[in-house]
PDB file of N, CA and C in Angstrom:
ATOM      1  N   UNK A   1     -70.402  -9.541  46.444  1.00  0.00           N
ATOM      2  CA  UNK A   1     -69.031  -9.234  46.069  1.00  0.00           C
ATOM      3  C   UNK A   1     -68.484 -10.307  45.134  1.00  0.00           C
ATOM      4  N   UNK A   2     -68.950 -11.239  45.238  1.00  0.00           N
ATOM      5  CA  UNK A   2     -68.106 -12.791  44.739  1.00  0.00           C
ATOM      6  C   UNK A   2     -68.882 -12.722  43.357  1.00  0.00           C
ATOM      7  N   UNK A   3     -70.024 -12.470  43.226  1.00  0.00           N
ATOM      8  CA  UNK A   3     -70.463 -12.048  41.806  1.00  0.00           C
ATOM      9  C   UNK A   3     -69.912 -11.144  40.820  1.00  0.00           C
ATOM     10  N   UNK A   4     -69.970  -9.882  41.653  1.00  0.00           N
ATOM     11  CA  UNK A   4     -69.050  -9.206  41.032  1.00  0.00           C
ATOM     12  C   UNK A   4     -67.517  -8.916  40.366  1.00  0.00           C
ATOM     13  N   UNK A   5     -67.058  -9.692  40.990  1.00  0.00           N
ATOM     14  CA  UNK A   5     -65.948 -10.312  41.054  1.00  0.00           C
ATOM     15  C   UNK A   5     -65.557 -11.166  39.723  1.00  0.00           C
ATOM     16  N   UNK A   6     -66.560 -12.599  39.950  1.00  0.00           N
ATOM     17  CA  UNK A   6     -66.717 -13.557  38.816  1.00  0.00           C
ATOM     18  C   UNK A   6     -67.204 -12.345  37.343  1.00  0.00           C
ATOM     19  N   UNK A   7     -68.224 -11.294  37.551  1.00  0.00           N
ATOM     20  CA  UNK A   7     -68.319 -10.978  36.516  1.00  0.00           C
ATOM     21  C   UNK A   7     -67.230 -10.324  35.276  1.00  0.00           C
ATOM     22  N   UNK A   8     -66.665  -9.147  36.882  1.00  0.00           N
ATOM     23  CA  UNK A   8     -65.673  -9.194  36.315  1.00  0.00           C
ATOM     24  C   UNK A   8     -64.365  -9.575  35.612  1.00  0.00           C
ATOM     25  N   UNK A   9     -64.003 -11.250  36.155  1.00  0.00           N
ATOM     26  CA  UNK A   9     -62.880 -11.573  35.190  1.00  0.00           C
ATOM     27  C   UNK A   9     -63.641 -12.524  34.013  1.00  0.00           C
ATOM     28  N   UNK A  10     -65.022 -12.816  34.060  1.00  0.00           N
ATOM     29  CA  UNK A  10     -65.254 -12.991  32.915  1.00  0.00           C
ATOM     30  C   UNK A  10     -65.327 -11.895  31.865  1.00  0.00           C
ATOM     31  N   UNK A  11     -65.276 -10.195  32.504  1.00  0.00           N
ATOM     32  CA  UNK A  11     -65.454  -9.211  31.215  1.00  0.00           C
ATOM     33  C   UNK A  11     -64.005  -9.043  30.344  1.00  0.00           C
ATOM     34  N   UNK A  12     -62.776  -9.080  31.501  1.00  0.00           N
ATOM     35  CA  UNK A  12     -61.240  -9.375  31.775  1.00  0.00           C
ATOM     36  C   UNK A  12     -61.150 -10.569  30.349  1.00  0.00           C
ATOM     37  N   UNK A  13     -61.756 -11.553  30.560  1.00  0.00           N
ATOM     38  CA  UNK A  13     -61.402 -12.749  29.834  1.00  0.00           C
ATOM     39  C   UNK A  13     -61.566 -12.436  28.396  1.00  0.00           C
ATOM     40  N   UNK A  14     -63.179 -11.696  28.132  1.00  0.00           N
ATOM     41  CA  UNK A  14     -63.380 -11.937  26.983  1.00  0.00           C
ATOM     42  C   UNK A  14     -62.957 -10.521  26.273  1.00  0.00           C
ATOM     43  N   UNK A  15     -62.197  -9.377  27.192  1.00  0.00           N
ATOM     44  CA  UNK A  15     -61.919  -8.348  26.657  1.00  0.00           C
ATOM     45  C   UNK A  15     -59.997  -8.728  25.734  1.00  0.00           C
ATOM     46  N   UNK A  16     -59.839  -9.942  26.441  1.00  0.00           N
ATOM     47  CA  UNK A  16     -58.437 -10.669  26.337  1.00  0.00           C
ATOM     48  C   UNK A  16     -58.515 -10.997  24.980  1.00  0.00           C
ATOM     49  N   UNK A  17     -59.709 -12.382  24.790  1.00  0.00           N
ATOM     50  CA  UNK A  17     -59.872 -12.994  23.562  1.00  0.00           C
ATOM     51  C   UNK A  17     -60.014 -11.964  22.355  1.00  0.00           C
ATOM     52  N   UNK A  18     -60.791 -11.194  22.560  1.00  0.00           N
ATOM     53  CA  UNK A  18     -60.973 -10.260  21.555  1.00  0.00           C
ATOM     54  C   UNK A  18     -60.137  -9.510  20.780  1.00  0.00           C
ATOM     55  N   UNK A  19     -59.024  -9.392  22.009  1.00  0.00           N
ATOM     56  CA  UNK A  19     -57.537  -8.617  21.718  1.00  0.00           C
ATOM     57  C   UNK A  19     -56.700  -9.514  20.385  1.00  0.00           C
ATOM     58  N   UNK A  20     -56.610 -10.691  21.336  1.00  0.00           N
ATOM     59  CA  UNK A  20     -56.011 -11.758  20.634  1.00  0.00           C
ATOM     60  C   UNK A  20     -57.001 -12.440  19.280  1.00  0.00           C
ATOM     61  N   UNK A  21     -57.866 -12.226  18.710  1.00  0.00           N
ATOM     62  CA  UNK A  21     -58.446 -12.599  17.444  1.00  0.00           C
ATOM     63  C   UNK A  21     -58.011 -11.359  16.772  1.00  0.00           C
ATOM     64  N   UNK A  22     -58.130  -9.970  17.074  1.00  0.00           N
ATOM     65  CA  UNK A  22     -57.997  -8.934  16.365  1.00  0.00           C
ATOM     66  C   UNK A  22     -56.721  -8.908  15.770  1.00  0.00           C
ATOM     67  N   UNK A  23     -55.692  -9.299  16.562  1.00  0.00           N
ATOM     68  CA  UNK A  23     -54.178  -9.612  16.726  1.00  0.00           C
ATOM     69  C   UNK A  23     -54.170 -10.997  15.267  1.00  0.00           C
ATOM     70  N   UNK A  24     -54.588 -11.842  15.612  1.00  0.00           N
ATOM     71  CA  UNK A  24     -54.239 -12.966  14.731  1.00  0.00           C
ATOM     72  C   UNK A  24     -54.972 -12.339  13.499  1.00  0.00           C
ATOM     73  N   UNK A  25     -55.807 -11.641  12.880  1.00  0.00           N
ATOM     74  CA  UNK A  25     -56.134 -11.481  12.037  1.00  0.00           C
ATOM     75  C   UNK A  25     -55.476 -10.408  11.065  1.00  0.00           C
ATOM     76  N   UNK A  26     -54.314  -9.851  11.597  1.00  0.00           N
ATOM     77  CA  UNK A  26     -53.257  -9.662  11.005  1.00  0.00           C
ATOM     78  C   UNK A  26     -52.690  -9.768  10.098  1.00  0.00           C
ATOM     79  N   UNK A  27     -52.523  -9.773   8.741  1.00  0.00           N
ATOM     80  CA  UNK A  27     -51.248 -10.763   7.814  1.00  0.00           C
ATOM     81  C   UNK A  27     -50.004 -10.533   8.221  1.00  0.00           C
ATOM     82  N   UNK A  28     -49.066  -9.803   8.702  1.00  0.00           N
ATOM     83  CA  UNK A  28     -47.865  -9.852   9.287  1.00  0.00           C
ATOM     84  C   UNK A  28     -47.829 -10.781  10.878  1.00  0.00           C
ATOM     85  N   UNK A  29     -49.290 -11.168  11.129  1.00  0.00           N
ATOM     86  CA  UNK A  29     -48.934 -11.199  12.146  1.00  0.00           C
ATOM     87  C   UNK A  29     -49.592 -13.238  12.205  1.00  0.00           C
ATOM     88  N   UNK A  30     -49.799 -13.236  10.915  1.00  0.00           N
ATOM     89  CA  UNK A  30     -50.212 -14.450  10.594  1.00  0.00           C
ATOM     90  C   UNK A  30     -48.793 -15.526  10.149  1.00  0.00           C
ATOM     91  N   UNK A  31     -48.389 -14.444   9.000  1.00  0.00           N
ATOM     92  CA  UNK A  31     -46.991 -15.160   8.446  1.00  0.00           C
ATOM     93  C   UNK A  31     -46.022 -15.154   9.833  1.00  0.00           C
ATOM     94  N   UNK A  32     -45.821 -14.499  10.538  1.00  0.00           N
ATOM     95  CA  UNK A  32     -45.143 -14.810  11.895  1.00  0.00           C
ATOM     96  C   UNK A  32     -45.095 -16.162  12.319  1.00  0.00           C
ATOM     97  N   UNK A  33     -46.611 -15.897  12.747  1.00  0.00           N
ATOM     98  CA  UNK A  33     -47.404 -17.482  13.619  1.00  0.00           C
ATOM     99  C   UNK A  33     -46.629 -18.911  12.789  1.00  0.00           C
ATOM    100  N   UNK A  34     -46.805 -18.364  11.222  1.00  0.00           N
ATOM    101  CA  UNK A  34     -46.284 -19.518  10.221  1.00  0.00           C
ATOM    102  C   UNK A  34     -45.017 -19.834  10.223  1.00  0.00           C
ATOM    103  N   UNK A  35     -43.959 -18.656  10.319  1.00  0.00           N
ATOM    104  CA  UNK A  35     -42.847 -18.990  10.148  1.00  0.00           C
ATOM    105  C   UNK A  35     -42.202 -19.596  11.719  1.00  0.00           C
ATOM    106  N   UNK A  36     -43.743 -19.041  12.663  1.00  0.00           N
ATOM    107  CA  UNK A  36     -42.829 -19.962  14.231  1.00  0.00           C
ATOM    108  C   UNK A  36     -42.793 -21.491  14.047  1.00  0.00           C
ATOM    109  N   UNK A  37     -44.046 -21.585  13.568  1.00  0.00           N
ATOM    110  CA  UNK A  37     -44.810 -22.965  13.508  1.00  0.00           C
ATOM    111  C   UNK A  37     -43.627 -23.986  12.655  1.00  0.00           C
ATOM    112  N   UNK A  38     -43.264 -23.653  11.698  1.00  0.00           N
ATOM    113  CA  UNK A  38     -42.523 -23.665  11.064  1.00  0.00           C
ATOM    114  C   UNK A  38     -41.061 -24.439  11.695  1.00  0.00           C
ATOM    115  N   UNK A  39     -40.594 -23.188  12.252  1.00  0.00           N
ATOM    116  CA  UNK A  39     -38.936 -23.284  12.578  1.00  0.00           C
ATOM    117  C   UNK A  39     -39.450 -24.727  13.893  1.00  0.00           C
ATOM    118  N   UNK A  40     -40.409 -24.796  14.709  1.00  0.00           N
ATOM    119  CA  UNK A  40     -40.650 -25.516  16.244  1.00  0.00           C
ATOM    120  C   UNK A  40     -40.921 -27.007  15.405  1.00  0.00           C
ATOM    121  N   UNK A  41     -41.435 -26.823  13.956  1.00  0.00           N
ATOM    122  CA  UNK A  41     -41.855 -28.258  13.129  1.00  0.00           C
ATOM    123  C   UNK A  41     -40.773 -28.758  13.007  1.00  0.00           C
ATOM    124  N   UNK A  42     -39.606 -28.064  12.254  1.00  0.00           N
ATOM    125  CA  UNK A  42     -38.497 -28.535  11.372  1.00  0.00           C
ATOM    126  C   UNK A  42     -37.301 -28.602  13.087  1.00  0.00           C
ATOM    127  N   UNK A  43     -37.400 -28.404  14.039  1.00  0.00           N
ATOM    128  CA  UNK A  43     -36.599 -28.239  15.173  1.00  0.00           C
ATOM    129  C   UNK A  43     -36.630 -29.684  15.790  1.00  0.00           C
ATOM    130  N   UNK A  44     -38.245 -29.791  15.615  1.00  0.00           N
ATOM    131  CA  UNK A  44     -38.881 -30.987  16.775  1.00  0.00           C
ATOM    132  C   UNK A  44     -38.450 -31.819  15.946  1.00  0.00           C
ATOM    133  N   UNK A  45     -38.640 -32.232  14.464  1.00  0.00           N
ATOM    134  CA  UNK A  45     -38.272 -33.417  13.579  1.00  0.00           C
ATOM    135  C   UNK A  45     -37.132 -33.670  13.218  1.00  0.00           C
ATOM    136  N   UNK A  46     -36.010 -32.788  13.481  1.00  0.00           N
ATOM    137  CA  UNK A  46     -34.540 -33.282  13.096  1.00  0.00           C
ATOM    138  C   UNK A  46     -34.171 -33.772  14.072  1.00  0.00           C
ATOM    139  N   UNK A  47     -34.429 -33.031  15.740  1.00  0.00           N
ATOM    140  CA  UNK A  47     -33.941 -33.118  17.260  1.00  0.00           C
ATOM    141  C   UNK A  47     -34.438 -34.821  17.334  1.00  0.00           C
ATOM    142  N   UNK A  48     -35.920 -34.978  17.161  1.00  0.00           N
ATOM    143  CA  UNK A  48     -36.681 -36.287  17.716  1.00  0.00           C
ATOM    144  C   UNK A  48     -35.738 -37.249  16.783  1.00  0.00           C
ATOM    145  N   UNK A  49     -35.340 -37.415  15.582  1.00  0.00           N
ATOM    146  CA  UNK A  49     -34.867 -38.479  14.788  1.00  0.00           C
ATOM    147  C   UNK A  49     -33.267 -38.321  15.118  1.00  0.00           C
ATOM    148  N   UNK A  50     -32.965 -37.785  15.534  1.00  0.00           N
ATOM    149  CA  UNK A  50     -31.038 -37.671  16.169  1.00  0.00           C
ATOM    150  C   UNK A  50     -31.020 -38.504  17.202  1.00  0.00           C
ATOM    151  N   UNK A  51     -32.312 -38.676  18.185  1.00  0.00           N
ATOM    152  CA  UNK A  51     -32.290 -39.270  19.237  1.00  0.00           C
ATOM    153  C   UNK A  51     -32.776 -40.477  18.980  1.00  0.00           C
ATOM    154  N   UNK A  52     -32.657 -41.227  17.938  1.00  0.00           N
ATOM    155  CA  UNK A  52     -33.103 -42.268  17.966  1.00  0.00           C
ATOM    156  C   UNK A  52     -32.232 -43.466  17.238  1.00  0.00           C
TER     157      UNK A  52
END
């Protein structure tokens, strides 16, 4: 049972990853990622230097 088990959330896992590469390979869904990356860069560097 405990095999089966393990097999299964390793099939779970890599049926996940797969989702999520298909997903990032996107261009709408790339420029997203960019413009989060983005706003959390320019957020963290004004916030961190106010506090100092």
């Amino acid at each position: 049972m405990r095999l089966i088990r393990g097999a299964l959330k390793g099939a779970v896992a890599a049926k996940a990853i797969q989702i999520v590469r298909r997903e990032a390979a996107k261009p709408e869904n790339q420029r997203r990622a960019k413009e989060l990356l983005e706003k959390v860069r320019t957020r963290g560097s004004s916030a961190g230097r106010a506090g100092r």
